[in-house]
N, C-alpha and C. Protein backbone atom coordinates (compact mmCIF):
# COMPACT_ATOMS: atom_id res chain seq x y z
N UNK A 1 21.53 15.47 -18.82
CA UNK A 1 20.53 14.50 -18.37
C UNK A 1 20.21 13.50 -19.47
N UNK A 2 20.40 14.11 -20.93
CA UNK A 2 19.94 13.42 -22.02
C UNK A 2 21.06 11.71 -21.94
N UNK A 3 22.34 12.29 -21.51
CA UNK A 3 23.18 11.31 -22.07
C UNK A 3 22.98 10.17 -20.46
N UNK A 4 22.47 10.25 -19.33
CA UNK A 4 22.54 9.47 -18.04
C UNK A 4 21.29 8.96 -18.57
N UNK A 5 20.12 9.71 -18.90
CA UNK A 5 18.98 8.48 -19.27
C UNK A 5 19.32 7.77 -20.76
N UNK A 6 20.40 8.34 -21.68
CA UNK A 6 20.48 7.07 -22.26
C UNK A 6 20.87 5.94 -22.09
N UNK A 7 22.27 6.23 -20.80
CA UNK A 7 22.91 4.96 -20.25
C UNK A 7 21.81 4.38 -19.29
N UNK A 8 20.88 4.53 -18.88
CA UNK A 8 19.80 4.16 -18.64
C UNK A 8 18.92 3.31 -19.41
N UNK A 9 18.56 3.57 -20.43
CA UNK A 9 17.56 3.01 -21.42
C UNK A 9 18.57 1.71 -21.84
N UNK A 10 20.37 1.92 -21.99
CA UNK A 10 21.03 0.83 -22.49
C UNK A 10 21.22 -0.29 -21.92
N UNK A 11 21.23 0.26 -20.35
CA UNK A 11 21.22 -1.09 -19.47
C UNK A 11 19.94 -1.82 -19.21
N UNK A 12 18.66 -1.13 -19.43
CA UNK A 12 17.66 -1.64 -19.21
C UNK A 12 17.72 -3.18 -20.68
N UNK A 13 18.12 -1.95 -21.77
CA UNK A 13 18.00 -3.20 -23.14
C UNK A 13 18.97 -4.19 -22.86
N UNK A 14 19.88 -4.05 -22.04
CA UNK A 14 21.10 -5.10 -22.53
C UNK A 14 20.94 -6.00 -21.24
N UNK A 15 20.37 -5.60 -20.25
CA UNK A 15 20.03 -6.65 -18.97
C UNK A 15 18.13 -7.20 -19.69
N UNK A 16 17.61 -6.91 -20.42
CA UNK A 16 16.39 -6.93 -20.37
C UNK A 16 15.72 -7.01 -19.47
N UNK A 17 15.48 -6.02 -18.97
CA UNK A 17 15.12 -5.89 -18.07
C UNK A 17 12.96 -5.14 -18.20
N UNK A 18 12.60 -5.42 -17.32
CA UNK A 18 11.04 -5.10 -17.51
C UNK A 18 11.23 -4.01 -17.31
N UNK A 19 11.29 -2.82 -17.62
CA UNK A 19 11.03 -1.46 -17.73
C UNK A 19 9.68 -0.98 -18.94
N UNK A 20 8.86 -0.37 -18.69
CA UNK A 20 8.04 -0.14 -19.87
C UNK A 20 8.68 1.72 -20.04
N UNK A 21 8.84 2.54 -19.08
CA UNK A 21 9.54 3.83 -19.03
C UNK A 21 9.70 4.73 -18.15
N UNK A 22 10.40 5.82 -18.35
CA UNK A 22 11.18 6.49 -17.44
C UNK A 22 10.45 7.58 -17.41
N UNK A 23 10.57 8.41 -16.36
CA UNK A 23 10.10 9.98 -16.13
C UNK A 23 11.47 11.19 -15.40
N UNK A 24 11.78 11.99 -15.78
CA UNK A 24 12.95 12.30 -15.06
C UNK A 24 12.51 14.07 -14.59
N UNK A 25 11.68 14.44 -13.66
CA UNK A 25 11.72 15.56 -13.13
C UNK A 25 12.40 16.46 -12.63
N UNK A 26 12.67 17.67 -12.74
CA UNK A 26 13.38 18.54 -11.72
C UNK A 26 12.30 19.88 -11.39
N UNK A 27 12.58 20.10 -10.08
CA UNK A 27 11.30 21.27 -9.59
C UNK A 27 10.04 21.20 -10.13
N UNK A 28 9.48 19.49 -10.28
CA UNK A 28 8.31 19.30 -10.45
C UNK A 28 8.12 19.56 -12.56
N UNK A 29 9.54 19.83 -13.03
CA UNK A 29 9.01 20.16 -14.43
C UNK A 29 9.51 18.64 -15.22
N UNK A 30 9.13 18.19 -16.19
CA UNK A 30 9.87 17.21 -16.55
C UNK A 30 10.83 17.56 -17.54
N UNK A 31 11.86 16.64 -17.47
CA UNK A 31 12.89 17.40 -18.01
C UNK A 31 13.51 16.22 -19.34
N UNK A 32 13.48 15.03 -18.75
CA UNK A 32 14.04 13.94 -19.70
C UNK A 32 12.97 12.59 -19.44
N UNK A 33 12.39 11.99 -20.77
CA UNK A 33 11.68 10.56 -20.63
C UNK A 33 12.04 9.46 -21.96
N UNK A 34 11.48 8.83 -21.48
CA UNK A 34 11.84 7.22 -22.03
C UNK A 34 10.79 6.18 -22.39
N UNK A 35 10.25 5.80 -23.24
CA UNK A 35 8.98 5.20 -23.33
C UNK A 35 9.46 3.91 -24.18
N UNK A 36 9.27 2.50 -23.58
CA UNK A 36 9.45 1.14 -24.83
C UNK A 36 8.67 0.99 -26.03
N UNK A 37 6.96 1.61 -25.87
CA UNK A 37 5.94 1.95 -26.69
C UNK A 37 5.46 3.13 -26.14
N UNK A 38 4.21 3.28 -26.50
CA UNK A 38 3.36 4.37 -26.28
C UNK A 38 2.99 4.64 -24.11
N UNK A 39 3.86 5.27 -23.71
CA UNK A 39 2.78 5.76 -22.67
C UNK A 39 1.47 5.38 -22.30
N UNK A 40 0.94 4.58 -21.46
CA UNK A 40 -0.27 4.54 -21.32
C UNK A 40 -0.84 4.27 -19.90
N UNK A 41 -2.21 4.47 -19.50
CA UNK A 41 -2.45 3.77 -18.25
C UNK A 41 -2.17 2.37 -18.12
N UNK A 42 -1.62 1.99 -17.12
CA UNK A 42 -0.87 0.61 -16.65
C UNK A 42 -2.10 0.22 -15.84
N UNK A 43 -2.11 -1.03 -15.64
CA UNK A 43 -2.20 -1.90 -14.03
C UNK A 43 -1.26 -1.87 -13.20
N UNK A 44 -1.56 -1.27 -12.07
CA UNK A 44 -0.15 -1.02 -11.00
C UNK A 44 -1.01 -1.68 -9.16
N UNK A 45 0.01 -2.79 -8.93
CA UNK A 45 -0.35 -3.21 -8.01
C UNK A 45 0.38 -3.16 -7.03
N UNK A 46 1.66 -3.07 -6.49
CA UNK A 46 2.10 -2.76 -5.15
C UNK A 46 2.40 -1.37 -5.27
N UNK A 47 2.36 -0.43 -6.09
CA UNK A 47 2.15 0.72 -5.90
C UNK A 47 1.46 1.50 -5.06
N UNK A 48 0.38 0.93 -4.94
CA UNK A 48 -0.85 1.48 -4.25
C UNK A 48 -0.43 1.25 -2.25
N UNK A 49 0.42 0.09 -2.02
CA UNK A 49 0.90 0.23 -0.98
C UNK A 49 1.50 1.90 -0.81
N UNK A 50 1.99 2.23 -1.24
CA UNK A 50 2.98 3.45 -1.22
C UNK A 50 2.01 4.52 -0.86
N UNK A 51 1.15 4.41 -1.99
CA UNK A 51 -0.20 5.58 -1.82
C UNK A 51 -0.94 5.27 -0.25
N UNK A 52 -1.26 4.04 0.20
CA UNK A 52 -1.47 4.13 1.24
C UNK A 52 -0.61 4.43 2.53
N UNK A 53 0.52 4.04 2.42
CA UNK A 53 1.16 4.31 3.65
C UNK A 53 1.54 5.92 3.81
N UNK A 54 1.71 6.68 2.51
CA UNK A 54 1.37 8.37 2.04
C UNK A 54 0.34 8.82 2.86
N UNK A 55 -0.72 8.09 2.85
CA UNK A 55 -2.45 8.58 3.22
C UNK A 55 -1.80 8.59 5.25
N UNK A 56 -1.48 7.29 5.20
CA UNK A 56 -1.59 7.40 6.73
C UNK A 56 -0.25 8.20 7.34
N UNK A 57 1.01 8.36 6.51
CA UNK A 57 1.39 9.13 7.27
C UNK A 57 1.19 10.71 7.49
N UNK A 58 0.41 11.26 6.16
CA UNK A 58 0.03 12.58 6.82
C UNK A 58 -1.26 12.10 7.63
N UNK A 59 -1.60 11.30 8.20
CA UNK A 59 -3.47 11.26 9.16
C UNK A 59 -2.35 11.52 10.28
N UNK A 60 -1.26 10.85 10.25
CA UNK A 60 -0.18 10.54 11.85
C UNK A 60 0.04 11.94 12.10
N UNK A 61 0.45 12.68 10.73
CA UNK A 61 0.85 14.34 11.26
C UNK A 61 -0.21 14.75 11.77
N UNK A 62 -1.33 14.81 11.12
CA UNK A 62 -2.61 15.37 11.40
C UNK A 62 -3.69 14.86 13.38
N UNK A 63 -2.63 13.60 13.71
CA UNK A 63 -3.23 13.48 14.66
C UNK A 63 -4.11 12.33 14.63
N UNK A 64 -4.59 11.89 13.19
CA UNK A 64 -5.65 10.60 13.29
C UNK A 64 -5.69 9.55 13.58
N UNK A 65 -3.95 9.25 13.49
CA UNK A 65 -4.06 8.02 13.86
C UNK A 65 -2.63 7.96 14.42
N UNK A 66 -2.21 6.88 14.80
CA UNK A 66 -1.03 6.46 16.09
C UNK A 66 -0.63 4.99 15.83
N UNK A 67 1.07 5.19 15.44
CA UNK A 67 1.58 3.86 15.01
C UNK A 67 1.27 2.69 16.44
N UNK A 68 0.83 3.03 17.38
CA UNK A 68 0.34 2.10 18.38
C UNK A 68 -1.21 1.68 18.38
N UNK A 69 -2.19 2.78 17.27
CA UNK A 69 -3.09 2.22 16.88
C UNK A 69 -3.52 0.66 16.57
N UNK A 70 -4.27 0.16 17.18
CA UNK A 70 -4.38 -1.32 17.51
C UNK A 70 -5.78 -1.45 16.56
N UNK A 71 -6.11 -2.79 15.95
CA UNK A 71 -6.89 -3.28 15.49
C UNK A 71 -8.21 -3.34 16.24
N UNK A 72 -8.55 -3.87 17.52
CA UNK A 72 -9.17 -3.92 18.64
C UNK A 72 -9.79 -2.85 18.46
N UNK A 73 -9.30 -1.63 18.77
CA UNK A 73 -9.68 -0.07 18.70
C UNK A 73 -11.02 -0.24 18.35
N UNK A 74 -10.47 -0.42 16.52
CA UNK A 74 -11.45 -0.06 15.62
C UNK A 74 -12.57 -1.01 15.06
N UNK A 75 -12.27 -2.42 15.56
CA UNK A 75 -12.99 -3.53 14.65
C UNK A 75 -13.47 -4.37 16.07
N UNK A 76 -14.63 -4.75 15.84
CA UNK A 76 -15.07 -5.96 17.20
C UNK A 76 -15.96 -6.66 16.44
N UNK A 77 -15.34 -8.11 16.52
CA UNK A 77 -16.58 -9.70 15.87
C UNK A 77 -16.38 -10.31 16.70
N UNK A 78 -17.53 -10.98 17.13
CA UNK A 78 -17.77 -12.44 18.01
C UNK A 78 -16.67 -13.06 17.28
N UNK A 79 -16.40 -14.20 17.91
CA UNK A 79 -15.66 -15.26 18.19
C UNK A 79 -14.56 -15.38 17.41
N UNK A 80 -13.53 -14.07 17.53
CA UNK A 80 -12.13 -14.15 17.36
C UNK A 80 -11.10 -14.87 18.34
N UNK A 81 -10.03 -14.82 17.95
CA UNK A 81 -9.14 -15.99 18.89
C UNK A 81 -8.43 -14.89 20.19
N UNK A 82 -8.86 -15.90 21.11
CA UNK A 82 -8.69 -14.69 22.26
C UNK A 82 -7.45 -14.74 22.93
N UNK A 83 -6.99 -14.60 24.12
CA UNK A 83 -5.84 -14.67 24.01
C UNK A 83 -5.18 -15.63 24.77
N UNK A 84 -6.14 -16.75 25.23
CA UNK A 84 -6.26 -17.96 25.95
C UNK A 84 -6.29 -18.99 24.95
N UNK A 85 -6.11 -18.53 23.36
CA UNK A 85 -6.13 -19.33 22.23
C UNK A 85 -5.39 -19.44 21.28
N UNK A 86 -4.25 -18.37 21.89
CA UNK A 86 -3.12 -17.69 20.95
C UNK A 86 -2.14 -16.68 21.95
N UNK A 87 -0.90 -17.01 21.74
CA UNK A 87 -0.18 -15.93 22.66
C UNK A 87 -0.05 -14.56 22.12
N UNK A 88 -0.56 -13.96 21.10
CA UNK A 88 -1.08 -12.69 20.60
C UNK A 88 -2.22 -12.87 19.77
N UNK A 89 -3.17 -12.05 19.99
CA UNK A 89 -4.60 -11.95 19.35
C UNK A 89 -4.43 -10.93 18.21
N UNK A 90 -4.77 -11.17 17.10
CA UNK A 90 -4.74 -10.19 16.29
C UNK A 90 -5.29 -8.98 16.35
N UNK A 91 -6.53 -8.96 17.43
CA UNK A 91 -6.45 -7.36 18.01
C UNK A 91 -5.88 -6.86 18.38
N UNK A 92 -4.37 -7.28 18.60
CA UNK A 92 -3.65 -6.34 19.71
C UNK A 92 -2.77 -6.21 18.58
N UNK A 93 -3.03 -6.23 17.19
CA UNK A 93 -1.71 -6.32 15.90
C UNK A 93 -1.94 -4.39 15.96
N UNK A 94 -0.56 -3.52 15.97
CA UNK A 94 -0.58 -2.25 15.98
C UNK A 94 -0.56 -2.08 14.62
N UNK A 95 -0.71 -0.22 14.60
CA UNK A 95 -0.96 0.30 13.13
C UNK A 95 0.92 -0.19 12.35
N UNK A 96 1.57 0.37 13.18
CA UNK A 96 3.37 -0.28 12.98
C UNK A 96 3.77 -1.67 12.87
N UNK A 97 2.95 -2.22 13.59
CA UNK A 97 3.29 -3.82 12.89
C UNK A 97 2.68 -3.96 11.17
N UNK A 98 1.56 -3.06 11.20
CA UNK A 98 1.24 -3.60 10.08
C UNK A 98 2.23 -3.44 9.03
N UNK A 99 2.52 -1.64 9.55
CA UNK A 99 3.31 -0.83 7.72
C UNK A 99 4.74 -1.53 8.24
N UNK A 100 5.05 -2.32 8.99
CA UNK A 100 6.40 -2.73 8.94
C UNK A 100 6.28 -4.46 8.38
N UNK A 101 5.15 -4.95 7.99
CA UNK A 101 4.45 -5.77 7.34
C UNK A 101 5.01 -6.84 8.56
N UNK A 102 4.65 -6.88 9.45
CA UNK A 102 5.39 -7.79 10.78
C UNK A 102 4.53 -8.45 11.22
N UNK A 103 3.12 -8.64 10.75
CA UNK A 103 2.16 -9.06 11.43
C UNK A 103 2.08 -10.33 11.88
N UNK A 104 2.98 -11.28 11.83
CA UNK A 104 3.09 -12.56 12.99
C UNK A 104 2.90 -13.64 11.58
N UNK A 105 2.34 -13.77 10.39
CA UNK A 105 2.16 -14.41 10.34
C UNK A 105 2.89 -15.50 8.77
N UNK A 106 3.02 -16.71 8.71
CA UNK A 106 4.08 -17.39 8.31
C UNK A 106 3.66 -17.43 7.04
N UNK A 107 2.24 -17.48 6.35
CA UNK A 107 1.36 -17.49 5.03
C UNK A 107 0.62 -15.72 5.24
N UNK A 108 1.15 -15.65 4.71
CA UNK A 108 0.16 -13.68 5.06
C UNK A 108 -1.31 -13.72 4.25
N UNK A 109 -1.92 -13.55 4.62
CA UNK A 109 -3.67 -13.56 4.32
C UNK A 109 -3.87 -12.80 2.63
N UNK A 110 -4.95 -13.09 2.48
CA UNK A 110 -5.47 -11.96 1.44
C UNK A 110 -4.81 -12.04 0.34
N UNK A 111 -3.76 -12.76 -0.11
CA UNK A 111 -3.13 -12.66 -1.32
C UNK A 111 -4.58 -12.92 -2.62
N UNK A 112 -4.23 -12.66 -3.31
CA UNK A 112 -4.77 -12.26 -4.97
C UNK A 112 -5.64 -13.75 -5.19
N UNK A 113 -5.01 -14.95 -4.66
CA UNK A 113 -5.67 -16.12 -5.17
C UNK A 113 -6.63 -16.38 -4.12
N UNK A 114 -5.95 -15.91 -2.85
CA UNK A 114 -7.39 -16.37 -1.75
C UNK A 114 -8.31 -15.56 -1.89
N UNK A 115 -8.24 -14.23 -1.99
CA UNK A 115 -9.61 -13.59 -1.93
C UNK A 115 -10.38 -14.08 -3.09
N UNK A 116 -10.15 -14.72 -4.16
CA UNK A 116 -10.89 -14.85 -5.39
C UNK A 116 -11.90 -15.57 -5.03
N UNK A 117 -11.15 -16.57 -4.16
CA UNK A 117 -12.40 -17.83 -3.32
C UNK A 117 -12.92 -17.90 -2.18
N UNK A 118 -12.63 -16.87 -1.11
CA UNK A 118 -13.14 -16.58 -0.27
C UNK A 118 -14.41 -17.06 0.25
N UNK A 119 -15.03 -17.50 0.85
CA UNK A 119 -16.51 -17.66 1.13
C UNK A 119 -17.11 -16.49 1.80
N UNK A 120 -16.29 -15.89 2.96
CA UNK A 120 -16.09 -14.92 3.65
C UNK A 120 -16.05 -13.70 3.19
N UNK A 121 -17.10 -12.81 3.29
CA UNK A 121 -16.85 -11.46 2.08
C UNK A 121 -16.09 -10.08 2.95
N UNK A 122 -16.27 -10.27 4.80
CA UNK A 122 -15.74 -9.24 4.94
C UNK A 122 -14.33 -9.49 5.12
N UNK A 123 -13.99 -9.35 4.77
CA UNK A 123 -11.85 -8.98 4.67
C UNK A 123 -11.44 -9.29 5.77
N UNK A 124 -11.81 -7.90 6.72
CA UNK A 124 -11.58 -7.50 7.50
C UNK A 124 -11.46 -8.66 8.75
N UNK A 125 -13.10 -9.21 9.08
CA UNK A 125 -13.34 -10.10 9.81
C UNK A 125 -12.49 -11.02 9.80
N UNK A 126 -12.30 -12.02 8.28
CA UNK A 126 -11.34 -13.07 8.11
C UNK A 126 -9.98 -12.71 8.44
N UNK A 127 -9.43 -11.71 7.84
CA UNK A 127 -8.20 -11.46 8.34
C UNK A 127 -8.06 -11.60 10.10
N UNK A 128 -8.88 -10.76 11.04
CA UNK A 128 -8.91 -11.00 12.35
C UNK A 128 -8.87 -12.32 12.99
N UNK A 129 -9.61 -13.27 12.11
CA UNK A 129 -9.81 -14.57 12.56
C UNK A 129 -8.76 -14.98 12.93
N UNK A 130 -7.46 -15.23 11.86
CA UNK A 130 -6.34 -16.15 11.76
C UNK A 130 -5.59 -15.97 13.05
N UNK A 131 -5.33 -16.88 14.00
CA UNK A 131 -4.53 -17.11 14.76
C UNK A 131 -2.85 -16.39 14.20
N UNK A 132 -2.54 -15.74 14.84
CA UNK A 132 -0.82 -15.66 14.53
C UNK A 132 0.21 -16.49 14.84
N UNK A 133 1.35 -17.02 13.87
CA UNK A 133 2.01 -17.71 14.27
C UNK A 133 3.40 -18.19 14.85
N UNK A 134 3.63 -16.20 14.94
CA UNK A 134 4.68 -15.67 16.07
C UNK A 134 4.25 -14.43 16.53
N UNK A 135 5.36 -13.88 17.18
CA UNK A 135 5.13 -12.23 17.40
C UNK A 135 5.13 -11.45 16.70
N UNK A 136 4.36 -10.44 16.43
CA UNK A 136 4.06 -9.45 15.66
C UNK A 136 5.86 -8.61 15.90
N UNK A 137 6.06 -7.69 14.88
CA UNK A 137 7.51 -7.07 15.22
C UNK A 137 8.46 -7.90 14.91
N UNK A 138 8.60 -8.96 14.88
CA UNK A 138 9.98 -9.90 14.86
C UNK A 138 9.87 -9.94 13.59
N UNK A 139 9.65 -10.09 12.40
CA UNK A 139 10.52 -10.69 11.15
C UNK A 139 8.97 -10.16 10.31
N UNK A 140 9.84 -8.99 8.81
CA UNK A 140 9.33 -9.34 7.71
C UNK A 140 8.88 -10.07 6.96
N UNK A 141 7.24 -10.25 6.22
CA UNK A 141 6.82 -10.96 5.75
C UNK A 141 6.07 -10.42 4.73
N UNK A 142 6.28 -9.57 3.20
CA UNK A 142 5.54 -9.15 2.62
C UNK A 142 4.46 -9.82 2.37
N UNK A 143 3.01 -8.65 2.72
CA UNK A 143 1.91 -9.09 2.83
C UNK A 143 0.64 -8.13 2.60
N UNK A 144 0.29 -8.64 1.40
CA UNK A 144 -0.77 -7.69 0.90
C UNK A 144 -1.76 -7.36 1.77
N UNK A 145 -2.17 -8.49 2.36
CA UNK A 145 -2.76 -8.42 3.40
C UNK A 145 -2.58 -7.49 4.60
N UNK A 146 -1.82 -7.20 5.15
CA UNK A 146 -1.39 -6.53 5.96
C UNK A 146 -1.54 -4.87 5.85
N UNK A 147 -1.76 -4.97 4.40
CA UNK A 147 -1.68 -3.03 3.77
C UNK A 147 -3.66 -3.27 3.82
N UNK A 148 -4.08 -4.25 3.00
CA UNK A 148 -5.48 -4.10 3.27
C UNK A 148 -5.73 -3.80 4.65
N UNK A 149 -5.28 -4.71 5.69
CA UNK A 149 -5.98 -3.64 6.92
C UNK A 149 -5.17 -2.29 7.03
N UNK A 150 -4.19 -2.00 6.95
CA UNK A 150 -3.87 -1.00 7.04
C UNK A 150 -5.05 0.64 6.43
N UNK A 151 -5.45 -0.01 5.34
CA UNK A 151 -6.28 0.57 4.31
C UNK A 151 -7.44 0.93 4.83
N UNK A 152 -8.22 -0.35 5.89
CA UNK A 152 -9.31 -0.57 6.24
C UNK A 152 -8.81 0.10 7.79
N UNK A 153 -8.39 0.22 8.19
CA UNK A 153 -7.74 1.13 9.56
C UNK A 153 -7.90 2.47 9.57
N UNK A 154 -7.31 2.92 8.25
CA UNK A 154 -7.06 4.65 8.12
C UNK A 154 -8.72 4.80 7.85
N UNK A 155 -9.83 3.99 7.09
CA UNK A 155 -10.74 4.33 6.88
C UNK A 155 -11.59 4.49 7.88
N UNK A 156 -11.34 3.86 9.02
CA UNK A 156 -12.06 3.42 9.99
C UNK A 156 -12.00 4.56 10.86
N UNK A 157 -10.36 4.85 11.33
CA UNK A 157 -10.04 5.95 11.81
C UNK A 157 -10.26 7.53 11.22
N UNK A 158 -10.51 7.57 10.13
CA UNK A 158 -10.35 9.09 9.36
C UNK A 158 -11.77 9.30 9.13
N UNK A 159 -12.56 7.88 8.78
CA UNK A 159 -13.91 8.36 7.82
C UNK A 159 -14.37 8.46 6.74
N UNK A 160 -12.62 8.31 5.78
CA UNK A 160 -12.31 8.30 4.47
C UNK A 160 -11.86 7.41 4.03
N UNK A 161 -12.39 7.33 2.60
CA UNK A 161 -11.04 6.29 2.29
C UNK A 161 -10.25 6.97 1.97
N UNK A 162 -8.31 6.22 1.36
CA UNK A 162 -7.73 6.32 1.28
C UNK A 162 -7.59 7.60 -0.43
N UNK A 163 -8.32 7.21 -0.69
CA UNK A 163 -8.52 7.77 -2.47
C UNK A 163 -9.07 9.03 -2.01
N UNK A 164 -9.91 9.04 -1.19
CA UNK A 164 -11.17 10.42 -0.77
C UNK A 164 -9.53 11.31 0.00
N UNK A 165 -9.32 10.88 0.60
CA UNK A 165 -7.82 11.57 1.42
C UNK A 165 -6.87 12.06 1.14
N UNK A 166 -6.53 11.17 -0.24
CA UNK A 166 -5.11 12.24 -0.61
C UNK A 166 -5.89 12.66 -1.84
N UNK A 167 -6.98 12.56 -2.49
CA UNK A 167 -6.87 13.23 -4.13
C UNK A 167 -7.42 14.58 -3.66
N UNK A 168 -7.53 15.58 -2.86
CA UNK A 168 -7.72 16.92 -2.88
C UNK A 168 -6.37 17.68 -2.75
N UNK A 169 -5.27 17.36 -3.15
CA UNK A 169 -3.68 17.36 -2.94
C UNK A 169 -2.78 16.85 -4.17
N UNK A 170 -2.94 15.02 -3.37
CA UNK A 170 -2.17 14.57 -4.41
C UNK A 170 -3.20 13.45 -5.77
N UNK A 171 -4.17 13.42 -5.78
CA UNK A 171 -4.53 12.81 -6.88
C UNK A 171 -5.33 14.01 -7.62
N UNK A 172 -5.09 14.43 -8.15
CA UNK A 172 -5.68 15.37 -9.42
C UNK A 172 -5.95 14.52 -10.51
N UNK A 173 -5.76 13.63 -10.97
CA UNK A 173 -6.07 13.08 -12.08
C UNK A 173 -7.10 11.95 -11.82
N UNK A 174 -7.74 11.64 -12.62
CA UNK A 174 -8.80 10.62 -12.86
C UNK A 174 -7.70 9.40 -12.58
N UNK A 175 -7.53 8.90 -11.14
CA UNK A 175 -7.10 7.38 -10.92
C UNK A 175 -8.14 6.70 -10.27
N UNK A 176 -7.89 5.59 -10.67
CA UNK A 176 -8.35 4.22 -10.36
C UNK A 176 -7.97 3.88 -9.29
N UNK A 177 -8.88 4.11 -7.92
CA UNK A 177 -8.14 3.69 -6.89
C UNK A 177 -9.72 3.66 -5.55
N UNK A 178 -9.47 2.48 -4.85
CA UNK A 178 -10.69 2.16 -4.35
C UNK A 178 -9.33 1.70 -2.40
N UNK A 179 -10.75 0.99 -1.76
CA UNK A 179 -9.89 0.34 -0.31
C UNK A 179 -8.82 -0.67 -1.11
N UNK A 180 -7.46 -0.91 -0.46
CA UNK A 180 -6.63 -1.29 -0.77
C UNK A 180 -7.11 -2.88 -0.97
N UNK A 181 -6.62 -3.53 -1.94
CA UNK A 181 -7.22 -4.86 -2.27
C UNK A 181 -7.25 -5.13 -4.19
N UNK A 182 -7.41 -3.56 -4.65
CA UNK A 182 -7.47 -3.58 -5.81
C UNK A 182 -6.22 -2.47 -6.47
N UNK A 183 -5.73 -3.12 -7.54
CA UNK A 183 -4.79 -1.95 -8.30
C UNK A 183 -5.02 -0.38 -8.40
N UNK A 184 -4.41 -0.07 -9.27
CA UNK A 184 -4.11 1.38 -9.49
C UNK A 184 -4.15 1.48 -10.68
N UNK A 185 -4.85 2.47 -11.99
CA UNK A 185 -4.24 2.48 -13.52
C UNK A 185 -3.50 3.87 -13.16
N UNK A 186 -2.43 3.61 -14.01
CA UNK A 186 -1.60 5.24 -13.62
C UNK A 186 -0.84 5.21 -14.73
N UNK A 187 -0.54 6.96 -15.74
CA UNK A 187 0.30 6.53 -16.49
C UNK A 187 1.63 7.05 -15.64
N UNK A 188 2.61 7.00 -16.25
CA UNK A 188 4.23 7.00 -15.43
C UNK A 188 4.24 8.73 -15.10
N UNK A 189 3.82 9.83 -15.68
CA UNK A 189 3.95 11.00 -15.23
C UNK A 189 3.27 11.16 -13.91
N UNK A 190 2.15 10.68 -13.61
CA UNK A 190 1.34 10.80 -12.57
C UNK A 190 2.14 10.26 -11.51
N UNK A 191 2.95 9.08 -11.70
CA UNK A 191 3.60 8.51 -11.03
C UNK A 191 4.63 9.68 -9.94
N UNK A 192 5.43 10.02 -11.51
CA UNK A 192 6.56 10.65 -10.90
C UNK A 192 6.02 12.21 -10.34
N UNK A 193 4.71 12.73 -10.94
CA UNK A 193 4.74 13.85 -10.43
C UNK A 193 3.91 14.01 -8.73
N UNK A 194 3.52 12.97 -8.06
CA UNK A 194 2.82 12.69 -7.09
C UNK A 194 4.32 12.32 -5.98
N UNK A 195 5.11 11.73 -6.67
CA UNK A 195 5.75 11.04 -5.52
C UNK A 195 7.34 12.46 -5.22
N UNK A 196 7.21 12.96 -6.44
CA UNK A 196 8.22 14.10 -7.12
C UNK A 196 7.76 15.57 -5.52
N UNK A 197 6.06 15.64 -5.81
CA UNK A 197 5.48 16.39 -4.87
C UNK A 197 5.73 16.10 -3.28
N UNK A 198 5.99 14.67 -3.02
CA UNK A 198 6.35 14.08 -2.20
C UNK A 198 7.48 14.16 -1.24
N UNK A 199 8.49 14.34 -2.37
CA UNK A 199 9.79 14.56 -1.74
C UNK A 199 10.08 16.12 -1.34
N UNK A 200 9.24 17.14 -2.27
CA UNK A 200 9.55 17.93 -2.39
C UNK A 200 8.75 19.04 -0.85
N UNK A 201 7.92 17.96 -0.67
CA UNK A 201 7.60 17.96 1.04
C UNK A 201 8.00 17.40 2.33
């Protein structure tokens, strides 16, 4: 293992590639690692997608929720776009359109610079607002947005958040982790030994 993570560490140096380091587990023990500096808690931001779509697919085993789970269900504001105003209403966007990030739309909501300026503080609401500008299902569109409701869905549906849900299992460690919208600090073992537990289920 020693000599595959070195050809590892060589291609990372010789492509320079952004790697900060490696974790290499077997039966949950670690066996071989790799560090550019010191190990440390990171800022980790599409990570936390992963952790959420984790959360909701054991709620799906468990019964809580249903990839036909609809927005509508769970959320109702006056004067969203109805469906005499749009040939799909974003209430009718399912829990599967979301995690297949399909949600209809051509600018995906919520990115990092709009929420900063927002006027609008609930998420949720604004996101509902936006008219869609195809069919939900037809074509990938990574979208942060799209995992925030997802986030705000499982909470709605479970009772929990997403952090309250899996850390009696899989978060044992002191992480940084709130409704989807904000990062993750994680150092790389936590990483591999959460997702390591993962497979190994």
């Amino acid at each position: 293992m020693t000599n595959k993570l070195n050809r590892f560490v060589h291609k990372i140096k010789n492509d320079q590639l952004n790697v900060l380091s490696a974790r290499v587990l077997r039966n949950g023990k670690l066996i071989a690692q790799w560090d550019r500096d010191q190990d440390a808690r990171r800022l980790q931001h599409s990570i936390s997608k992963s952790f959420t779509c984790m959360a909701v697919g054991l709620a799906i085993e468990e019964g809580l929720l249903h990839l036909n789970s609809t927005l509508g269900e769970y959320f109702t504001y006056d004067n969203l776009p109805s469906i005499s105003e749009t040939f799909f209403p974003p209430q009718q966007l399912t829990l599967g359109d979301l995690l297949r990030m399909s949600s209809g739309h051509n600018n995906p909501p919520l990115h990092v610079e709009e929420r900063a300026s927002l006027e609008e503080k609930d998420w949720v609401k604004y996101y509902m607002s936006l008219p869609l500008d195809r069919m939900p299902g037809e074509q990938f569109t990574y979208s942060s947005g799209d995992t925030f409701m997802i986030s705000a869905l499982f909470q709605a549906a479970t009772g929990q958040t997403v952090k309250d849900y899996l850390t009696p299992v899989y978060l044992n460690h002191s992480v940084y982790m709130t409704l989807i919208g904000k990062p993750l600090h994680l150092v790389s073992l936590w990483v591999a030994q959460v997702f390591g537990l993962v497979m190994r289920n």
